[in-house]
C-alpha atoms as a PDB file:
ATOM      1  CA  UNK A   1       0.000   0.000   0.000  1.00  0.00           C
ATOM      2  CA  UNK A   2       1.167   3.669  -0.942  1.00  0.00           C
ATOM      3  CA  UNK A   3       2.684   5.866   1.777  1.00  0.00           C
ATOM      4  CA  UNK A   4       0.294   8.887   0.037  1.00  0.00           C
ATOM      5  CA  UNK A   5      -2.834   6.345   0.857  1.00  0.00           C
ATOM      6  CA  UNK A   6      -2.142   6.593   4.533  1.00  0.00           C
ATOM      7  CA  UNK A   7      -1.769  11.054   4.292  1.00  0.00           C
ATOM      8  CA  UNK A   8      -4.534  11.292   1.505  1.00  0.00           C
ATOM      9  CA  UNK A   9      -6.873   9.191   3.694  1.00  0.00           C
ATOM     10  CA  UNK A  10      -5.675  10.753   6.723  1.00  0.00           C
ATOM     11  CA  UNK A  11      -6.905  14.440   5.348  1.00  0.00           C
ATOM     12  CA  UNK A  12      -9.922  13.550   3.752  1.00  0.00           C
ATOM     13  CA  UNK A  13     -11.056  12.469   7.190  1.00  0.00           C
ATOM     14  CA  UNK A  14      -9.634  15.205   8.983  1.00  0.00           C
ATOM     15  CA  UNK A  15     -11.090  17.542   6.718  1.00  0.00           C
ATOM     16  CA  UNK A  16     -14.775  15.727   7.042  1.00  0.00           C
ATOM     17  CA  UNK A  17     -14.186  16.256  10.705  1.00  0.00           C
ATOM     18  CA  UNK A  18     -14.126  19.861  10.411  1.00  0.00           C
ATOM     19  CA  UNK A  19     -17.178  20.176   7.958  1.00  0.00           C
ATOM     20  CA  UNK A  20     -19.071  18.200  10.110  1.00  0.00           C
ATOM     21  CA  UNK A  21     -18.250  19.124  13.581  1.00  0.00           C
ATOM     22  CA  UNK A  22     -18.839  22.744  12.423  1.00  0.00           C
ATOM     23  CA  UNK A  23     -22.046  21.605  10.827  1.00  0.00           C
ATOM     24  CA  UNK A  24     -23.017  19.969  14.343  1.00  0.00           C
ATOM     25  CA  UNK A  25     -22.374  23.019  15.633  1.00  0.00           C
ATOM     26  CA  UNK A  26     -24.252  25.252  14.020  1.00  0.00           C
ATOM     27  CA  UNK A  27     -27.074  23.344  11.555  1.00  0.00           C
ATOM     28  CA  UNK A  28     -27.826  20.349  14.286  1.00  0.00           C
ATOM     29  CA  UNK A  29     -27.876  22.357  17.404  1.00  0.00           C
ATOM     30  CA  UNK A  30     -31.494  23.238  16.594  1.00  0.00           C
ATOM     31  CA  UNK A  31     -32.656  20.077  16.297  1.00  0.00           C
ATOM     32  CA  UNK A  32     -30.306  17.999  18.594  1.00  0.00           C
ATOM     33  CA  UNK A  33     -30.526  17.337  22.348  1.00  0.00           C
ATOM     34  CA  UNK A  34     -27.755  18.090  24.593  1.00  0.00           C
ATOM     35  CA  UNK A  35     -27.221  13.947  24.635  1.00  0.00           C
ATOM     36  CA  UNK A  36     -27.509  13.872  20.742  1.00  0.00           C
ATOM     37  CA  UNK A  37     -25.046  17.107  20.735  1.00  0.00           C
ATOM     38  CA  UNK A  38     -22.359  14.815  23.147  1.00  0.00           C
ATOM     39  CA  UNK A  39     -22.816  11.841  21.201  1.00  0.00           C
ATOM     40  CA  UNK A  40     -22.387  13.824  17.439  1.00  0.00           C
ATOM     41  CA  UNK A  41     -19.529  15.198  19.127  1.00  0.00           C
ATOM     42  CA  UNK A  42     -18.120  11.990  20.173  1.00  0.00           C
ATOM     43  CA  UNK A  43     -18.480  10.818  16.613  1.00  0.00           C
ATOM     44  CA  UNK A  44     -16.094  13.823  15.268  1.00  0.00           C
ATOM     45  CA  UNK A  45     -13.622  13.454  17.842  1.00  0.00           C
ATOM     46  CA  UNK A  46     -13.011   9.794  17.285  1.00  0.00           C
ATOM     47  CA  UNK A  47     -12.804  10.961  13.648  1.00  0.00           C
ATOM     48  CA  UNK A  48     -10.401  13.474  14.086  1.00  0.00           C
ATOM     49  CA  UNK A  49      -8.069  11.289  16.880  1.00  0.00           C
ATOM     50  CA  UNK A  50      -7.610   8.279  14.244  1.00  0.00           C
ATOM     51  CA  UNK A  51      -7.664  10.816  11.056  1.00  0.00           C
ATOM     52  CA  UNK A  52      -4.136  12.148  13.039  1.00  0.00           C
ATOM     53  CA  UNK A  53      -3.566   8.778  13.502  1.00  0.00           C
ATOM     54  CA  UNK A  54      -3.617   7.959  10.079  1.00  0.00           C
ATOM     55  CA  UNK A  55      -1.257  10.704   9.477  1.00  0.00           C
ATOM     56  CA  UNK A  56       0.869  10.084  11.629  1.00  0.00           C
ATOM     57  CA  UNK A  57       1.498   6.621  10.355  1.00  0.00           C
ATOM     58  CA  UNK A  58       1.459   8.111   6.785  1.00  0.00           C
ATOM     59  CA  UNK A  59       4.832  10.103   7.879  1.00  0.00           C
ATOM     60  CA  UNK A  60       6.111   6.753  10.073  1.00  0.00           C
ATOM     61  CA  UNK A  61       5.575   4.611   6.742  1.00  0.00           C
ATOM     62  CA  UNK A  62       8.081   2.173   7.187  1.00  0.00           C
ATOM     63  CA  UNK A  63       6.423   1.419  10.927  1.00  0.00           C
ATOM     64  CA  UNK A  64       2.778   1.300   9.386  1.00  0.00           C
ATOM     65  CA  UNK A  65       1.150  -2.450   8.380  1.00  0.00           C
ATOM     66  CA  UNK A  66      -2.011  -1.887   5.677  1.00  0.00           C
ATOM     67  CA  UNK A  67      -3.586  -4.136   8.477  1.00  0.00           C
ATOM     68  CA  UNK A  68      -3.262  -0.535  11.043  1.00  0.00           C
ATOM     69  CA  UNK A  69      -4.647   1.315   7.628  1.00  0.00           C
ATOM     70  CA  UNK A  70      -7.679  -0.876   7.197  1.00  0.00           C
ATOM     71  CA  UNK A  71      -8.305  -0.987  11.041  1.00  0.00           C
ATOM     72  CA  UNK A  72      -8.379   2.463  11.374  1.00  0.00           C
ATOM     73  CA  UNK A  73     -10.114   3.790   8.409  1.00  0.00           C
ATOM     74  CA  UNK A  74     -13.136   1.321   9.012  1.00  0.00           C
ATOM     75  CA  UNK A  75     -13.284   2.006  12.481  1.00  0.00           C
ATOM     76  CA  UNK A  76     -13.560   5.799  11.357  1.00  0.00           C
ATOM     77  CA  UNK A  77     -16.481   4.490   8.990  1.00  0.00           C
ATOM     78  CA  UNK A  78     -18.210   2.140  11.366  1.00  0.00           C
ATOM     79  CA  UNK A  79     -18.133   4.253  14.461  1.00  0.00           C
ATOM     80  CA  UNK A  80     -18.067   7.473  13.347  1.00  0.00           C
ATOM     81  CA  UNK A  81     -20.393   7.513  10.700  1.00  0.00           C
ATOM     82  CA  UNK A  82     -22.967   5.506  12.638  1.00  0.00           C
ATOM     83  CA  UNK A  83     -23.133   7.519  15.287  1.00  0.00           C
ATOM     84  CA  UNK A  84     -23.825  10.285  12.834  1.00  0.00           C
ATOM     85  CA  UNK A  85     -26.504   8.077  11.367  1.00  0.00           C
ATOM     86  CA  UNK A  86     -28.165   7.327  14.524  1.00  0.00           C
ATOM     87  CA  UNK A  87     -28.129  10.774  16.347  1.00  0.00           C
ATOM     88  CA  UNK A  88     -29.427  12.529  12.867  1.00  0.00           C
ATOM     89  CA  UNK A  89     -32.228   9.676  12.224  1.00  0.00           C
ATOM     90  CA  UNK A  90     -32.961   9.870  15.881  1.00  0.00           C
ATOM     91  CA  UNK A  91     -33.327  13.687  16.070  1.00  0.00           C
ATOM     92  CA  UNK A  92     -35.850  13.049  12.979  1.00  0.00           C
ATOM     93  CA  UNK A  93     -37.611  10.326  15.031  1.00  0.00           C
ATOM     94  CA  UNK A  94     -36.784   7.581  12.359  1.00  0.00           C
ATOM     95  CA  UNK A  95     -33.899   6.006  14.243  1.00  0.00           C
ATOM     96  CA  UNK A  96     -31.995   3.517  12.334  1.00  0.00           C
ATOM     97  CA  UNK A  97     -31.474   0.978  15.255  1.00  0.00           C
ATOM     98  CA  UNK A  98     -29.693  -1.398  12.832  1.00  0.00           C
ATOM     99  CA  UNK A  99     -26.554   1.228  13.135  1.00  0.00           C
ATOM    100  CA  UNK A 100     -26.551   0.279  16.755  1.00  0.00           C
ATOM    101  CA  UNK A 101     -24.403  -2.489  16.704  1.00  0.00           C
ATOM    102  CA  UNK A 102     -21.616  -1.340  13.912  1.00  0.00           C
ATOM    103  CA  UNK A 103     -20.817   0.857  16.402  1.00  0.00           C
ATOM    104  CA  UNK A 104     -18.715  -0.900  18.860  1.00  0.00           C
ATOM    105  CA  UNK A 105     -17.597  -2.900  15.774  1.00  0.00           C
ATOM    106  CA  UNK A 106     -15.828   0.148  14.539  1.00  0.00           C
ATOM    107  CA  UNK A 107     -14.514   0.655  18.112  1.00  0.00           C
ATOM    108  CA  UNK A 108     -13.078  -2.773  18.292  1.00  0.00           C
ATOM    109  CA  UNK A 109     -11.608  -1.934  14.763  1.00  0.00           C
ATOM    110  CA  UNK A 110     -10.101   0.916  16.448  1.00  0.00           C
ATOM    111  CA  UNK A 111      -8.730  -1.268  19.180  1.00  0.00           C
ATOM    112  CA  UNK A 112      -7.089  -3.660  17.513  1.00  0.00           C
ATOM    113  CA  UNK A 113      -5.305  -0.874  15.243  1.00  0.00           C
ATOM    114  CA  UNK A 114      -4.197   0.087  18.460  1.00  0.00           C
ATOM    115  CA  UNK A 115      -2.746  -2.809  19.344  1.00  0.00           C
ATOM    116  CA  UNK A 116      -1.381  -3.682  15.932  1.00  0.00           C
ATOM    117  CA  UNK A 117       0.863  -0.492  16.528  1.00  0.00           C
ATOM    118  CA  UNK A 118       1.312  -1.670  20.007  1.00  0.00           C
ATOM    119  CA  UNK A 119       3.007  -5.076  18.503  1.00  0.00           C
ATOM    120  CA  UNK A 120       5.103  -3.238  15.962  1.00  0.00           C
ATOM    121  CA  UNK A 121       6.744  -1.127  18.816  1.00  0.00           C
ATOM    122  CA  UNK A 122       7.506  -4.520  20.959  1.00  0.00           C
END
């Protein structure tokens, strides 16, 4: 896998982050609860941690695996993007409870990238 996968990757998230935090922000807070605020929020900050992560990696490329790569850019996708999914359908009062469990699937994505880096250190 390209080094430029792991930085071009790495900004389109970050750069989602941004556009959809400040969306959040300003467009959801309307509709949202405080909860559905926190969680939304949660969503862009775990986006934004593993985007750097990504990054990170990119400029490390002889340390990074494409298994980290794959771990962390589907973790981004399952648990970011479902919470966005379910505090957005859920603010509409159409909540798409099948999201509910690909979220901890993208956290245990973003566990075991953790850990992958983990073993490369050791």
């Amino acid at each position: 896998m390209p080094q430029q996968i792991f930085i071009i990757t790495a900004a389109i998230f970050g750069m989602l982050a941004i556009i959809i935090g400040a969306f959040g922000a300003h467009a959801l807070k309307k509709i949202l609860s405080e909860d559905q605020l926190k969680s939304f929020e949660t969503g862009v900050k775990y986006q934004m941690y593993h985007a750097i992560v990504l990054l990170v990696l990119g400029f490390n490329f002889q340390f990074s695996t494409s298994a980290m790569y794959w771990c962390f850019t589907l973790g981004i996708i399952l648990f970011s993007f479902s919470i966005y999914g379910l505090v957005i359908s859920d603010a509409k009062r159409k909540k798409l409870r099948f999201l509910g469990p690909v979220t901890p699937l993208g956290g245990l994505l973003f566990v075991i990238g953790w850990l992958l880096i983990l073993l490369q250190a050791l």
